[in-house]
Structures are given as structure tokens and as C-alpha cells.
C-alpha atoms as a PDB file:
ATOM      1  CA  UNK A   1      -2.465  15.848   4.289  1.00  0.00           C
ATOM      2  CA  UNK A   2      -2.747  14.227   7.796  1.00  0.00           C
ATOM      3  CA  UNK A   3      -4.977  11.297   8.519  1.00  0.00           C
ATOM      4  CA  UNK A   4      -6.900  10.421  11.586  1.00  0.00           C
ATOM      5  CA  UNK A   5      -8.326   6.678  12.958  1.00  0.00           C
ATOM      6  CA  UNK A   6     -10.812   5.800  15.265  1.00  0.00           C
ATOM      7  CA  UNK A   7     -11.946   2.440  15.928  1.00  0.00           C
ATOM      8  CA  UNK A   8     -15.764   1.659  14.846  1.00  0.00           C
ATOM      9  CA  UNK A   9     -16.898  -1.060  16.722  1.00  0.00           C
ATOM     10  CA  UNK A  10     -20.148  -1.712  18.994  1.00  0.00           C
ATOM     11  CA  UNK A  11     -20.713   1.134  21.499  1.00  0.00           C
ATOM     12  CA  UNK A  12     -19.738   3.916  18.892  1.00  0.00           C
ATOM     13  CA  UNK A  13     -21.255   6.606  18.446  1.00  0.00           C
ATOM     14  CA  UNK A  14     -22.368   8.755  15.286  1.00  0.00           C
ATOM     15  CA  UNK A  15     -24.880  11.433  13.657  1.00  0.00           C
ATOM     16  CA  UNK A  16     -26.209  10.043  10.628  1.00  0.00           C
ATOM     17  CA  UNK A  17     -29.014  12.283   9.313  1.00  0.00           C
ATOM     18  CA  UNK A  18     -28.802  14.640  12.325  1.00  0.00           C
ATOM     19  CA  UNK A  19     -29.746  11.986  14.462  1.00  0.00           C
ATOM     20  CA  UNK A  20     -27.542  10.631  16.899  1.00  0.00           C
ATOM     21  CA  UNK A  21     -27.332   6.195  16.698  1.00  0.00           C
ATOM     22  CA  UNK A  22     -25.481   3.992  17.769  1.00  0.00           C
ATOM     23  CA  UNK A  23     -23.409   0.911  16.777  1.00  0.00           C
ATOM     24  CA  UNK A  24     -25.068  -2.073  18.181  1.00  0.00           C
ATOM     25  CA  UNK A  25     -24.177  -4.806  15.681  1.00  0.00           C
ATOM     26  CA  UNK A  26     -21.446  -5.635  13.473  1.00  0.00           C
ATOM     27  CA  UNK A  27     -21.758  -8.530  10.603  1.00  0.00           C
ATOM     28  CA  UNK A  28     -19.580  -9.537   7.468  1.00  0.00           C
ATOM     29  CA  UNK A  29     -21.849 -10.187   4.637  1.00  0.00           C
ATOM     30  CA  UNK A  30     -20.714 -11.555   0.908  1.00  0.00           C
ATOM     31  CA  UNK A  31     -21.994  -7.923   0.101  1.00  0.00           C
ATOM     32  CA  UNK A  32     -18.943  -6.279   2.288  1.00  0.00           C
ATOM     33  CA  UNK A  33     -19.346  -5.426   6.325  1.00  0.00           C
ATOM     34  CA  UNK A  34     -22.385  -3.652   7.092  1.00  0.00           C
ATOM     35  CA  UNK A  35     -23.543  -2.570  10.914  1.00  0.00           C
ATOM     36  CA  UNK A  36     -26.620  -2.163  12.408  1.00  0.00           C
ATOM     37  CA  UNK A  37     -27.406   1.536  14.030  1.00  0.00           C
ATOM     38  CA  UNK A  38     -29.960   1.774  16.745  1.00  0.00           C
ATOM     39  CA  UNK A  39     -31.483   5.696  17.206  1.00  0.00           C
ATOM     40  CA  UNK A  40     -32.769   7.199  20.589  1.00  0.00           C
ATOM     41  CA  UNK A  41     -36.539   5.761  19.789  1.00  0.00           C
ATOM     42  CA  UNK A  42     -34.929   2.318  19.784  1.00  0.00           C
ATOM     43  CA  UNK A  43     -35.174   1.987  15.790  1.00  0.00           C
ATOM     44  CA  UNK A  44     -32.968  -0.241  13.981  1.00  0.00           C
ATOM     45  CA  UNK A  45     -31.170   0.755  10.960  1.00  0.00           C
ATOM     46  CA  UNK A  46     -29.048  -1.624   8.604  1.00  0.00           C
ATOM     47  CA  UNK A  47     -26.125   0.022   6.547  1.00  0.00           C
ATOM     48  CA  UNK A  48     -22.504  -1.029   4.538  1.00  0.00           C
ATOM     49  CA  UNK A  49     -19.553   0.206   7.001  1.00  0.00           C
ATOM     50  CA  UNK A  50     -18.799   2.115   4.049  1.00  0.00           C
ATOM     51  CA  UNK A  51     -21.761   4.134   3.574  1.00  0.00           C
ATOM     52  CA  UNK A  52     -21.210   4.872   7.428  1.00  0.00           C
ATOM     53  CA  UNK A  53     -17.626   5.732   7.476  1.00  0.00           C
ATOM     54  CA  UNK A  54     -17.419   7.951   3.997  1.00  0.00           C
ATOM     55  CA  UNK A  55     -20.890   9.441   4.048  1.00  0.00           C
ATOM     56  CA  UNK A  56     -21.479  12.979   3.982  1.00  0.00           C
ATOM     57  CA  UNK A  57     -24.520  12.199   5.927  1.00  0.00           C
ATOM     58  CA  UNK A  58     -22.752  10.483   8.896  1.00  0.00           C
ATOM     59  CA  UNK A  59     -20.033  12.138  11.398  1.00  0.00           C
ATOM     60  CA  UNK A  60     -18.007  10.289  14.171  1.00  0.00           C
ATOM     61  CA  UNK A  61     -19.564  11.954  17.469  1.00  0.00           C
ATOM     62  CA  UNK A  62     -16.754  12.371  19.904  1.00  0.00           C
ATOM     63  CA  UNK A  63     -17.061  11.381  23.789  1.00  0.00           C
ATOM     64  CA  UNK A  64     -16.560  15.384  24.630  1.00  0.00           C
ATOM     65  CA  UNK A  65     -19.799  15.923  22.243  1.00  0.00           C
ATOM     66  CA  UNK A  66     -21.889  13.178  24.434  1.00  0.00           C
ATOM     67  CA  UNK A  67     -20.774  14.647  27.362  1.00  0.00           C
ATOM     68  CA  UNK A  68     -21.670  18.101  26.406  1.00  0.00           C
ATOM     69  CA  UNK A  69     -25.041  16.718  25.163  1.00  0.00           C
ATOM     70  CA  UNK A  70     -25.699  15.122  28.713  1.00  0.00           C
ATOM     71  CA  UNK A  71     -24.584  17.993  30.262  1.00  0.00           C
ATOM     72  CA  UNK A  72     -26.831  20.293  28.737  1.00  0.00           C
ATOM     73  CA  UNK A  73     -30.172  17.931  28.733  1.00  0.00           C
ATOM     74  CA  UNK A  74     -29.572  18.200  32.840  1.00  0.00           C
ATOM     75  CA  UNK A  75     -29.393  22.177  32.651  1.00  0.00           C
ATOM     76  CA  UNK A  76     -32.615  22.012  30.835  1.00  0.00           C
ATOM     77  CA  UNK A  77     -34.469  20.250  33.823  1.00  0.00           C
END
């Protein structure tokens, strides 16, 4: 088995529930860590690290996939 590590930190990027948010806080609570995303409509979300990082529901999106995204969005215009 091979493992992988990114760092998660503010200004990552992920899909949680096929949308596409961003990190845009980090906080240590007596609860564990926990990070606030913020979506495309500017909504705030509040979630453990660990429900972000071993969720089926979230994926790590990759700086090739947010340039493809960009990319395409301008082809559409």
C-alpha cells in the first residue's frame, strides 16, 4: 500500500458534496480541529478536519482540476 500527503491549510481546495469550497479558517477546539469551508455563493460551512479529510463525501481538488475548471468556464463565454 502506498500513501500520499498534502498539506490542508487555508487556501485549499476541496469537493465536499459536489460542490467545490474552500478552506478559509482553521481552529483547534476541545472537540478536535475543525475548519471552516466557504462555497462559490460565499456560504460558510463549519466541519471536524476529520470529517473533511476521511469523508467519502469530500475529495482533495488538485491545482490541474482548478485550472481545467477555469479553463473551460472561459471556453464557455
Amino acid at each position: 500500500m502506498t500513501r500520499a500527503g498534502a498539506r490542508v491549510g487555508v487556501g485549499t481546495h476541496f469537493r465536499y458534496d459536489g460542490e467545490t469550497v474552500e478552506v478559509v479558517e482553521m481552529a483547534a477546539t476541545t472537540a478536535g480541529n475543525e475548519v471552516v469551508l466557504k462555497d462559490r455563493h460565499g456560504r460558510l460551512l463549519r466541519l471536524s478536519l476529520r470529517e473533511l479529510l476521511f469523508s467519502d463525501r469530500a475529495t482533495l481538488r488538485t491545482p490541474n482540476e482548478m485550472i481545467f475548471q477555469v479553463v473551460g468556464s472561459l471556453r464557455g463565454r
